[in-house]
PDB file of N, CA and C in Angstrom:
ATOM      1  N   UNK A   1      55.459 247.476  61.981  1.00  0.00           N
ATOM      2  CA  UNK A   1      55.766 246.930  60.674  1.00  0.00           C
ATOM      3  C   UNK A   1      55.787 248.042  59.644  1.00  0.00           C
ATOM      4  N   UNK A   2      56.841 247.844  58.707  1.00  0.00           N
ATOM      5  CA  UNK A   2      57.229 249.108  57.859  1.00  0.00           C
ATOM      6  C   UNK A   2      56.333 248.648  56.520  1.00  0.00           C
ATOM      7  N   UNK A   3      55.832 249.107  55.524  1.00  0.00           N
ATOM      8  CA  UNK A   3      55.468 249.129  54.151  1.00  0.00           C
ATOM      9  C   UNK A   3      55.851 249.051  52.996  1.00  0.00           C
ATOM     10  N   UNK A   4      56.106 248.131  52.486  1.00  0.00           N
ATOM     11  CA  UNK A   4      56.957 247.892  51.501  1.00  0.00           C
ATOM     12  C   UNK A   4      56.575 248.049  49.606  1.00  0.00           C
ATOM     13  N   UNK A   5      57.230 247.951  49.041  1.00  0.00           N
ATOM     14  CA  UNK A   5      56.785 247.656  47.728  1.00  0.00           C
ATOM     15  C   UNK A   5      55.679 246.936  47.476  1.00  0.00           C
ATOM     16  N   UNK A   6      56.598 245.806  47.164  1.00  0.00           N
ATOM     17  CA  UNK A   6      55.946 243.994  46.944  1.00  0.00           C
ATOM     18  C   UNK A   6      55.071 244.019  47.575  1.00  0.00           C
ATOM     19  N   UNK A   7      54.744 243.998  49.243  1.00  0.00           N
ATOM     20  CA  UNK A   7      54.094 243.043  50.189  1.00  0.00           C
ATOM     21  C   UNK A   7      52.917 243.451  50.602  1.00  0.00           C
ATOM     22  N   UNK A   8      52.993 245.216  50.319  1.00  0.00           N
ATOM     23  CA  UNK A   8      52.621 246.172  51.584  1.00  0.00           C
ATOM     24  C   UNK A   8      52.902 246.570  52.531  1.00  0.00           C
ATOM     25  N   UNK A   9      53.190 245.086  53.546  1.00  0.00           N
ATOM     26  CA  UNK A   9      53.524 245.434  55.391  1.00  0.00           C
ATOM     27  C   UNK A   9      54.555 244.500  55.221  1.00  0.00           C
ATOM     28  N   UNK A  10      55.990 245.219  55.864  1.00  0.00           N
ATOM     29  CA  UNK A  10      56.976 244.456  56.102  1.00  0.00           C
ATOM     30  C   UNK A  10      57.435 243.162  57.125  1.00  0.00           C
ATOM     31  N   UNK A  11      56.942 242.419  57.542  1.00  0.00           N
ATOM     32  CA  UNK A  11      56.550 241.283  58.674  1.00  0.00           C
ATOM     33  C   UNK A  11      58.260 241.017  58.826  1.00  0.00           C
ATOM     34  N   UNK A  12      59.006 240.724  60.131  1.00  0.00           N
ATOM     35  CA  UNK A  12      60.283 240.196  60.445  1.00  0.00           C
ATOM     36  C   UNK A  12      59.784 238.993  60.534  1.00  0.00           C
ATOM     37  N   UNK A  13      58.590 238.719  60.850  1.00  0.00           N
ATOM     38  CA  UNK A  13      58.239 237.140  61.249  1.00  0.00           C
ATOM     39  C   UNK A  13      58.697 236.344  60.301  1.00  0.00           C
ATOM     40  N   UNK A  14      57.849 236.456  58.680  1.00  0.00           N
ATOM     41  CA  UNK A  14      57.574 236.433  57.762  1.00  0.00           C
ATOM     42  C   UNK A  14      59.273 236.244  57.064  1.00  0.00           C
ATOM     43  N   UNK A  15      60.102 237.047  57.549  1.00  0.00           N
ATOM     44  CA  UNK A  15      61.094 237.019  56.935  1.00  0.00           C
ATOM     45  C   UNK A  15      61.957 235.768  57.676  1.00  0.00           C
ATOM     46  N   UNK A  16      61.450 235.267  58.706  1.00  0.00           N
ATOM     47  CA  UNK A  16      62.463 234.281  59.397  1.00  0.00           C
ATOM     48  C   UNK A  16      62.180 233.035  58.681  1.00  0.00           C
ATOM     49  N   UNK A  17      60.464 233.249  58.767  1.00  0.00           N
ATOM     50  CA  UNK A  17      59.936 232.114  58.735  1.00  0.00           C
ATOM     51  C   UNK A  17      60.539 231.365  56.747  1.00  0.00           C
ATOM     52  N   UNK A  18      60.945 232.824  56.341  1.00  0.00           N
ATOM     53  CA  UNK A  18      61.455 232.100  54.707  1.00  0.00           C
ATOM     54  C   UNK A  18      62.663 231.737  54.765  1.00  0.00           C
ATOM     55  N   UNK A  19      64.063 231.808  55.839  1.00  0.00           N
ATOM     56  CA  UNK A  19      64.589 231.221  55.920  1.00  0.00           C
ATOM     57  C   UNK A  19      64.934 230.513  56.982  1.00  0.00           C
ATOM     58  N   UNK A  20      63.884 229.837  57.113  1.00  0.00           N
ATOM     59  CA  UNK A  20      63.651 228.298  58.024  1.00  0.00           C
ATOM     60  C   UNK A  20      63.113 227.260  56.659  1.00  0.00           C
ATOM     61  N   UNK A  21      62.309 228.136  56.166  1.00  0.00           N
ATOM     62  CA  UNK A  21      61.517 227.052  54.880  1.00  0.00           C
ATOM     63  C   UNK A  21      62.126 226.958  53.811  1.00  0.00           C
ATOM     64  N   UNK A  22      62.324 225.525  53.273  1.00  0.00           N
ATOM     65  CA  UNK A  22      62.423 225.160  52.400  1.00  0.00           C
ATOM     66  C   UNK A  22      62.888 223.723  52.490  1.00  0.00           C
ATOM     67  N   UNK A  23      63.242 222.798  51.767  1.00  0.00           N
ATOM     68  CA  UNK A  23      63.595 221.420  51.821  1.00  0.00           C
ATOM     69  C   UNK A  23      64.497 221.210  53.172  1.00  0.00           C
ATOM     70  N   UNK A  24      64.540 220.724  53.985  1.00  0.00           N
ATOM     71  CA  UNK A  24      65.610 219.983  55.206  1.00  0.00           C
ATOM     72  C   UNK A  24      66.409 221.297  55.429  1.00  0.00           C
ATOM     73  N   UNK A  25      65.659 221.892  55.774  1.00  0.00           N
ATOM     74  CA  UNK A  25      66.237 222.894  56.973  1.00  0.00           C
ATOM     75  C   UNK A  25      65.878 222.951  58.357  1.00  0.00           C
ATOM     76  N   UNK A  26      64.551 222.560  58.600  1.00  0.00           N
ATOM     77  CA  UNK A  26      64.154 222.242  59.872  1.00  0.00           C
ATOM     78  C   UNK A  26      65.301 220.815  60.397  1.00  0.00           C
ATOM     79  N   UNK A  27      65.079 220.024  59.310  1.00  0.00           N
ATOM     80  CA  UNK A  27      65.647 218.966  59.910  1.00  0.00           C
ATOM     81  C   UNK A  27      67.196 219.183  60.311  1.00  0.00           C
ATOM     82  N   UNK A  28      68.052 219.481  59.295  1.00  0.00           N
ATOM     83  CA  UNK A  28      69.192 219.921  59.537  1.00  0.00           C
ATOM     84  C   UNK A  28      69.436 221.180  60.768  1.00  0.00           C
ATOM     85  N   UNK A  29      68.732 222.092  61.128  1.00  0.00           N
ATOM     86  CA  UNK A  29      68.289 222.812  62.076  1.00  0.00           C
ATOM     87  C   UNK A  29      68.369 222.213  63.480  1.00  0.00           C
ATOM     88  N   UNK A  30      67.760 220.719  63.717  1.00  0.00           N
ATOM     89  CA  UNK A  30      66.860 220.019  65.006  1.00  0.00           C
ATOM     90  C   UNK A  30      68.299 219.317  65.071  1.00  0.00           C
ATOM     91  N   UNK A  31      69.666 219.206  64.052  1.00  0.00           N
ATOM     92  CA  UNK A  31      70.240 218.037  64.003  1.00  0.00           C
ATOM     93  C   UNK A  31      71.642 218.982  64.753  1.00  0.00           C
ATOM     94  N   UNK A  32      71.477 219.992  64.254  1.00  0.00           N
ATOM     95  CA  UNK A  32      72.832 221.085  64.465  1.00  0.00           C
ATOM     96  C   UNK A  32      72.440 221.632  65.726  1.00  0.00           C
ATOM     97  N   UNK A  33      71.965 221.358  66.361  1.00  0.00           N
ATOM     98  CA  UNK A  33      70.937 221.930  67.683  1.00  0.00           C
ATOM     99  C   UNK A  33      71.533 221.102  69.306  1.00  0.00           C
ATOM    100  N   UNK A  34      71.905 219.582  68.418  1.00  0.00           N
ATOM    101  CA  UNK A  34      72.679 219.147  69.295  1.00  0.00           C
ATOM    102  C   UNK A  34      73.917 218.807  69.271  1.00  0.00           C
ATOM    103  N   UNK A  35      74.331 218.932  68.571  1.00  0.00           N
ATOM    104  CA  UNK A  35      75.930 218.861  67.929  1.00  0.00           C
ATOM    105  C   UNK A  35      76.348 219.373  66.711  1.00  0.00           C
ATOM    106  N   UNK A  36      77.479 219.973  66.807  1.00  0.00           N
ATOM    107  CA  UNK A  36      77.959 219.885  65.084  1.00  0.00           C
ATOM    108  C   UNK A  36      77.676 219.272  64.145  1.00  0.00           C
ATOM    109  N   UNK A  37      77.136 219.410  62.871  1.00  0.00           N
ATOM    110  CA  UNK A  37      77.239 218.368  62.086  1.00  0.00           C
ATOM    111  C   UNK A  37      78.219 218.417  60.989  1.00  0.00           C
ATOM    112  N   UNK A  38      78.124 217.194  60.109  1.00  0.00           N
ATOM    113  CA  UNK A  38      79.567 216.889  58.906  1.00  0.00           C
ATOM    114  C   UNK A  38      78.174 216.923  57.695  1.00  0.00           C
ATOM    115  N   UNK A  39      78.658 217.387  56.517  1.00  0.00           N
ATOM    116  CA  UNK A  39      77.800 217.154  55.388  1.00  0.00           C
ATOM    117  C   UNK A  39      77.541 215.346  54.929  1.00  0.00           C
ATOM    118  N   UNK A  40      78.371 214.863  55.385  1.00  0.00           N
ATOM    119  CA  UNK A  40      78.087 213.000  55.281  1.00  0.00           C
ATOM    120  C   UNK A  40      76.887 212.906  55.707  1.00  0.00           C
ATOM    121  N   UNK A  41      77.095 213.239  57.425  1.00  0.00           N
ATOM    122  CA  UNK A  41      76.250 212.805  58.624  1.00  0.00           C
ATOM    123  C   UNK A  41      74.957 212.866  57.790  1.00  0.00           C
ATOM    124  N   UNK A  42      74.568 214.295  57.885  1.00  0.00           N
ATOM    125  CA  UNK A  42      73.472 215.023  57.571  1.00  0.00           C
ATOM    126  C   UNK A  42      72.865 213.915  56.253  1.00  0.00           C
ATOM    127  N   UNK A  43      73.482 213.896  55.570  1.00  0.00           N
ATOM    128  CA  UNK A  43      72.793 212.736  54.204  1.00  0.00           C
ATOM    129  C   UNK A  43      72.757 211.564  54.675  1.00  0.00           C
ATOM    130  N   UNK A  44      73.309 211.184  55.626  1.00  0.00           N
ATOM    131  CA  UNK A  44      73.112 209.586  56.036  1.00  0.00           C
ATOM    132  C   UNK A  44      71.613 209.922  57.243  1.00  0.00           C
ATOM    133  N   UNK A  45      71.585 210.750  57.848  1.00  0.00           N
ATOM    134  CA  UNK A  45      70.770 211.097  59.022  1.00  0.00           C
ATOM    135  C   UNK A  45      69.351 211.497  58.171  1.00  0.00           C
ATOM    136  N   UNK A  46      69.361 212.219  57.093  1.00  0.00           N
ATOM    137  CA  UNK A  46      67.685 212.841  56.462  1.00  0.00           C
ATOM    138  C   UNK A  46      67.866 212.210  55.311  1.00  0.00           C
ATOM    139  N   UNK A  47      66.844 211.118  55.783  1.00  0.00           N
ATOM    140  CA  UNK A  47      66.323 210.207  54.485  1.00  0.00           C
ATOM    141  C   UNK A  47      65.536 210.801  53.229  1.00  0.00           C
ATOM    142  N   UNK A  48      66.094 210.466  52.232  1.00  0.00           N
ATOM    143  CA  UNK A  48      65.310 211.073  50.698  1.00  0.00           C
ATOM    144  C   UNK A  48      66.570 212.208  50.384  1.00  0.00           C
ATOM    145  N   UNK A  49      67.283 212.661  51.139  1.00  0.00           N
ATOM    146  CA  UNK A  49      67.789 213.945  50.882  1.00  0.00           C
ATOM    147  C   UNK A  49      68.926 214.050  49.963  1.00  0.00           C
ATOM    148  N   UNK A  50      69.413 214.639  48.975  1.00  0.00           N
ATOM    149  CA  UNK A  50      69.993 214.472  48.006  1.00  0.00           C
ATOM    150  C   UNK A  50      71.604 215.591  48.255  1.00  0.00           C
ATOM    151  N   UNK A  51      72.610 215.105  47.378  1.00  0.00           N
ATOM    152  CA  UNK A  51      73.727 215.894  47.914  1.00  0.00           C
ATOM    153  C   UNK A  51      73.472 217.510  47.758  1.00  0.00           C
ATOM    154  N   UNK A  52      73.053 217.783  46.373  1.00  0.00           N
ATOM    155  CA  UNK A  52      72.285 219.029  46.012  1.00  0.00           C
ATOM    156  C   UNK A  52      71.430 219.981  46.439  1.00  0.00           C
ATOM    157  N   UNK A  53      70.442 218.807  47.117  1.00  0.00           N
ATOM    158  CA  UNK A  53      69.695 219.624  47.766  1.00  0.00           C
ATOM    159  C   UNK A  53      70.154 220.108  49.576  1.00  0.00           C
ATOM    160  N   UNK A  54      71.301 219.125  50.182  1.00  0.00           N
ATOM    161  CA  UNK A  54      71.395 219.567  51.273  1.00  0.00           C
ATOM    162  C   UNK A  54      72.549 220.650  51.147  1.00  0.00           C
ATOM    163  N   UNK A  55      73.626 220.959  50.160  1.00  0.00           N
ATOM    164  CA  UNK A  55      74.230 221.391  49.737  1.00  0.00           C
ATOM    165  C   UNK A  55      73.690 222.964  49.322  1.00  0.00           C
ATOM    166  N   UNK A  56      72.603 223.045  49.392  1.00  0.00           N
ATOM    167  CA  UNK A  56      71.920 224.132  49.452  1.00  0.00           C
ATOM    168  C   UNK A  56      70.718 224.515  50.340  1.00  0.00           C
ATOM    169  N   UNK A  57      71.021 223.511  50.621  1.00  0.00           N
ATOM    170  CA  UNK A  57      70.283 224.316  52.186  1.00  0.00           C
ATOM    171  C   UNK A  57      71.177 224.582  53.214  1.00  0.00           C
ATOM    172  N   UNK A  58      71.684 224.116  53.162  1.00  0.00           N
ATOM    173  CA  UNK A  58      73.406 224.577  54.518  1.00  0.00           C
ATOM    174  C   UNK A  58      73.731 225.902  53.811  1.00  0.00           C
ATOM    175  N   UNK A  59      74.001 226.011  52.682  1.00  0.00           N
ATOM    176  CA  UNK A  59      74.591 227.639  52.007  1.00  0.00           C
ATOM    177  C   UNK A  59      73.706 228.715  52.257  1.00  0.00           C
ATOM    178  N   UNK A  60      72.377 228.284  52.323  1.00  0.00           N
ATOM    179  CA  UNK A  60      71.135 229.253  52.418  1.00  0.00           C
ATOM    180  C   UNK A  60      71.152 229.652  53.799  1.00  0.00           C
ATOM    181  N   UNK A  61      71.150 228.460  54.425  1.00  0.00           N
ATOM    182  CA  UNK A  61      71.302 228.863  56.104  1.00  0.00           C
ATOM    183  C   UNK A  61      72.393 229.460  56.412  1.00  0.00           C
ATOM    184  N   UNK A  62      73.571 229.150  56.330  1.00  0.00           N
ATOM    185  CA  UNK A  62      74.600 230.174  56.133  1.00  0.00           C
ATOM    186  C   UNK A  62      74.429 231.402  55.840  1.00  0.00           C
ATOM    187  N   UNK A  63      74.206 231.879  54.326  1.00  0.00           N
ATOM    188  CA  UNK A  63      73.858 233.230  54.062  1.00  0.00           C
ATOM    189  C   UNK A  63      73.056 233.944  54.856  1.00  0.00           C
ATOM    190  N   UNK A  64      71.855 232.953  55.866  1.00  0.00           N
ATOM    191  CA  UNK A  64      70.904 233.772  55.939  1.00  0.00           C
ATOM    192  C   UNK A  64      71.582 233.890  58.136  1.00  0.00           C
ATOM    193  N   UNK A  65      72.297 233.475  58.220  1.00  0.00           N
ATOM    194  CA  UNK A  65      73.278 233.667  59.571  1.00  0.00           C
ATOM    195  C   UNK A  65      72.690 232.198  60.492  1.00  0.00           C
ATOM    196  N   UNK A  66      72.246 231.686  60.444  1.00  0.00           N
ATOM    197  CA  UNK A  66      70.961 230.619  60.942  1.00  0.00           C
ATOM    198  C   UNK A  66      72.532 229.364  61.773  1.00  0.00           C
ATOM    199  N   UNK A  67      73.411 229.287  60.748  1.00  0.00           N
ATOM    200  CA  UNK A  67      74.613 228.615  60.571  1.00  0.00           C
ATOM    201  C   UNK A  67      75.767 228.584  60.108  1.00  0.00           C
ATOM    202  N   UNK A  68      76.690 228.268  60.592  1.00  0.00           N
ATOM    203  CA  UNK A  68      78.179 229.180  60.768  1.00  0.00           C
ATOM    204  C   UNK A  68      78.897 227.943  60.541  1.00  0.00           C
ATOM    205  N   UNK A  69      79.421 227.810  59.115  1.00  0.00           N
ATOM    206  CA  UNK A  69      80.633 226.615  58.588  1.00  0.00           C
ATOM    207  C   UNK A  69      82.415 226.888  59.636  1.00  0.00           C
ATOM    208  N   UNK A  70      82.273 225.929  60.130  1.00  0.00           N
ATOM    209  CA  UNK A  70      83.948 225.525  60.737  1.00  0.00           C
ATOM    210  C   UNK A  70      85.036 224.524  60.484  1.00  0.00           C
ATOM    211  N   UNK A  71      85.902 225.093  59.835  1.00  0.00           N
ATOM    212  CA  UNK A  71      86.639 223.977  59.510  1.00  0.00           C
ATOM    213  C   UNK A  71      87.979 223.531  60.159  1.00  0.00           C
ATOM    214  N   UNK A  72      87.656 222.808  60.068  1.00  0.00           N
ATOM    215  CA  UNK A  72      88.427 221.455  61.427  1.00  0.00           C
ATOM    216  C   UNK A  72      89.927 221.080  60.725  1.00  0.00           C
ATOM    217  N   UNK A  73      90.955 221.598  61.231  1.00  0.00           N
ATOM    218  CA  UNK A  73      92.001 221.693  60.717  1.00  0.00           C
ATOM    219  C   UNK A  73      92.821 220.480  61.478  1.00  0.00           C
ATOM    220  N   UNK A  74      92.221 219.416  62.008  1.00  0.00           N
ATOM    221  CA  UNK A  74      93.027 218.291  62.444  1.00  0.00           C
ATOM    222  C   UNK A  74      92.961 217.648  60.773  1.00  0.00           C
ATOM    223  N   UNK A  75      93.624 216.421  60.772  1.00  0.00           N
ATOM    224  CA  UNK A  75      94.182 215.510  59.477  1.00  0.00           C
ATOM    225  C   UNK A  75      92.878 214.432  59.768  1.00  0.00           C
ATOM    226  N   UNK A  76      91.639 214.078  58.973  1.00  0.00           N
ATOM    227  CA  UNK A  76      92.025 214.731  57.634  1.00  0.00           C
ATOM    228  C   UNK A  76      91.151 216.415  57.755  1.00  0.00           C
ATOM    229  N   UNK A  77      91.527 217.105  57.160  1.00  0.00           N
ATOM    230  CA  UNK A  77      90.822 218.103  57.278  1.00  0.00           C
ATOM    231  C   UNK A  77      89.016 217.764  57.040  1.00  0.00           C
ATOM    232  N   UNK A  78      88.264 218.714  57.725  1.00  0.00           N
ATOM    233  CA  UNK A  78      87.011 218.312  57.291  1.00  0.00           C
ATOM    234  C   UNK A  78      85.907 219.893  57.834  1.00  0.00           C
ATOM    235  N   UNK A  79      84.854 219.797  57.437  1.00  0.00           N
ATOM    236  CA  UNK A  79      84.169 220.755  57.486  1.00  0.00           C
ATOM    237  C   UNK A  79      83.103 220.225  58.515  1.00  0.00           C
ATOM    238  N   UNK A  80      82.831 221.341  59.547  1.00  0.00           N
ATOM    239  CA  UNK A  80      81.597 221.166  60.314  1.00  0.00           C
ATOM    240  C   UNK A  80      80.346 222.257  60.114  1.00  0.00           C
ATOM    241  N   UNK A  81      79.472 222.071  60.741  1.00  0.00           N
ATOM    242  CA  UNK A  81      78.331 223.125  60.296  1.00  0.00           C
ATOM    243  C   UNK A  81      77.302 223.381  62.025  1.00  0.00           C
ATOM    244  N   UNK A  82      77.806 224.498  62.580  1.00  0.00           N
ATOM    245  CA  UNK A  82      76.968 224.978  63.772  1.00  0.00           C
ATOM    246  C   UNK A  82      76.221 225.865  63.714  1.00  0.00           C
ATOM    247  N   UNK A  83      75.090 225.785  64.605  1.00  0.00           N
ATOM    248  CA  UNK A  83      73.984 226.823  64.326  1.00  0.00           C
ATOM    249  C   UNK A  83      75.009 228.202  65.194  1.00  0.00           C
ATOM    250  N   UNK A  84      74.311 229.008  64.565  1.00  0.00           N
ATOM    251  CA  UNK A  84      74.756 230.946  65.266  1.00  0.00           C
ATOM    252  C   UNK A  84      74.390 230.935  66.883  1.00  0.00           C
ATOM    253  N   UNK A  85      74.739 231.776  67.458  1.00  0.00           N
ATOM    254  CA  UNK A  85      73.803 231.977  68.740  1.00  0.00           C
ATOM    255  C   UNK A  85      72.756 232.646  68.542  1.00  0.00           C
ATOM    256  N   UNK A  86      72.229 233.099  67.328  1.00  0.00           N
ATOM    257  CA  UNK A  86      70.648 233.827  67.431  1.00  0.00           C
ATOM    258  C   UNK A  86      70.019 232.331  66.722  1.00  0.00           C
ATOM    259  N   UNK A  87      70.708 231.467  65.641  1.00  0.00           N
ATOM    260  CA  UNK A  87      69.584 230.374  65.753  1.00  0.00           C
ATOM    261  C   UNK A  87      69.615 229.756  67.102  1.00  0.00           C
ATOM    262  N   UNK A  88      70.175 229.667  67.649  1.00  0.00           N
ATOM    263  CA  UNK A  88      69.952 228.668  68.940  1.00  0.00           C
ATOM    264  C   UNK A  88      69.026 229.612  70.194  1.00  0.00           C
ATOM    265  N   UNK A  89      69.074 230.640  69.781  1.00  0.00           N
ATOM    266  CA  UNK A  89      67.934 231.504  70.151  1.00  0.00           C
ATOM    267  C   UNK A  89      66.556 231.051  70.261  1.00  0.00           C
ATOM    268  N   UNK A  90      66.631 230.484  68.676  1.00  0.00           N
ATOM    269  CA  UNK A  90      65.043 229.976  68.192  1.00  0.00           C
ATOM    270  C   UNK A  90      64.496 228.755  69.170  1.00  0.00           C
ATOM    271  N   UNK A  91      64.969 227.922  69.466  1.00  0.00           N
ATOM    272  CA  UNK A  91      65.449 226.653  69.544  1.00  0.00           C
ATOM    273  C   UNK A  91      63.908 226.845  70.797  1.00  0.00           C
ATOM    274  N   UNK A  92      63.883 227.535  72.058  1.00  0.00           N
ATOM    275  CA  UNK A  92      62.793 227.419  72.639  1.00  0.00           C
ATOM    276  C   UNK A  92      61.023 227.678  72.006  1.00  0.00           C
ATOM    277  N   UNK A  93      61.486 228.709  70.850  1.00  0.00           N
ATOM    278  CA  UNK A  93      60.166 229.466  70.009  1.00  0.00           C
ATOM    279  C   UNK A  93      59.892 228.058  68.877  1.00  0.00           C
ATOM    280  N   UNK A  94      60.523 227.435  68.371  1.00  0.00           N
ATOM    281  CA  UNK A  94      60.458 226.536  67.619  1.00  0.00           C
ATOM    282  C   UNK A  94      60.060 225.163  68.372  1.00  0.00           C
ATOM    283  N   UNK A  95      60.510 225.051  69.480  1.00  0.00           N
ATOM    284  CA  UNK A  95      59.974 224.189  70.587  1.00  0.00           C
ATOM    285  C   UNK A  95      58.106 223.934  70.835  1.00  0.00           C
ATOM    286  N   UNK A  96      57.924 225.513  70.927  1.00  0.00           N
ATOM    287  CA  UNK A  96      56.353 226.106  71.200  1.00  0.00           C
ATOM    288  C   UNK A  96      55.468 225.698  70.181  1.00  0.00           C
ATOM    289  N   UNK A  97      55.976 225.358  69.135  1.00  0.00           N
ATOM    290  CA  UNK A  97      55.461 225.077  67.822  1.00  0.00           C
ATOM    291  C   UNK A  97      54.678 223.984  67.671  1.00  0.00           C
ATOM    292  N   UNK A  98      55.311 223.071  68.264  1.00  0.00           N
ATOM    293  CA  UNK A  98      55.295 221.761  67.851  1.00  0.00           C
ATOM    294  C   UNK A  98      53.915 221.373  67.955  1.00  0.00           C
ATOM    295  N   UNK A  99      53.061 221.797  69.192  1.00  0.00           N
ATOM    296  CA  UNK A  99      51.695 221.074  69.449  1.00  0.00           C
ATOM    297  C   UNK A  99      50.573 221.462  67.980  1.00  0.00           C
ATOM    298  N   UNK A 100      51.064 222.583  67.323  1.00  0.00           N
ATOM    299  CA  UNK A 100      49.906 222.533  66.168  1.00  0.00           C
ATOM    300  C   UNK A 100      50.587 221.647  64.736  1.00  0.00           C
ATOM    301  N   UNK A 101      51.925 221.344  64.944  1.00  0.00           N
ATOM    302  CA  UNK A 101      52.178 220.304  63.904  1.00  0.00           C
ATOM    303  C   UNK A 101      51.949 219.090  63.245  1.00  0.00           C
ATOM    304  N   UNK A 102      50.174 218.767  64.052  1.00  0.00           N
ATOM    305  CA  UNK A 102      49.652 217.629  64.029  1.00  0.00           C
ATOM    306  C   UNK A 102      50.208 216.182  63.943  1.00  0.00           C
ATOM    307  N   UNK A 103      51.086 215.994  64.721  1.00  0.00           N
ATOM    308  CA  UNK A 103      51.541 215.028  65.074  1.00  0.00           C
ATOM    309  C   UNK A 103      51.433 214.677  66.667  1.00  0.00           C
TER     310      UNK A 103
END
């Protein structure tokens, strides 16, 4: 681990783990994991979730490579949203997780 300004110690962990977190990214994450998803789906599928807020969490995941926008050039045109092959990477490490999620 390298030394940074801000932090001190530069953690990669640390850096994944901030873009996994934040509002319905896990969920949208667990949902794109088994299929493509449509920005509809996703708001009809994660209850409470607002157009705004999923609307920025797909862009974040995007930016941050997690998920890769495709657009579907059959009629009507429409947009899909797949995870990368390094998120689907995660997909077993995020698996491992689960038993301390107290559920």
């Amino acid at each position: 681990m390298k030394k940074t300004e801000n932090s001190g110690v530069n953690c990669p962990v640390e850096e994944l783990l901030k873009q996994l977190a934040g509002k319905w990214k896990m969920q949208i994450f667990s949902l794109a994991l088994h299929e493509n998803v449509r920005f509809n789906s996703l708001l009809r599928e994660i209850n409470g979730a607002s157009k705004q807020s999923i609307a920025t969490a797909l862009r974040e995941m995007e930016e941050s490579g997690l998920l890769e926008k495709i657009v579907v050039s059959q009629k009507p045109l429409h947009i899909e949203y797949t995870l990368t092959e390094k998120s689907k990477s995660l997909a077993p490490v995020i698996k491992q997780l689960e038993p301390f999620s107290g559920e």
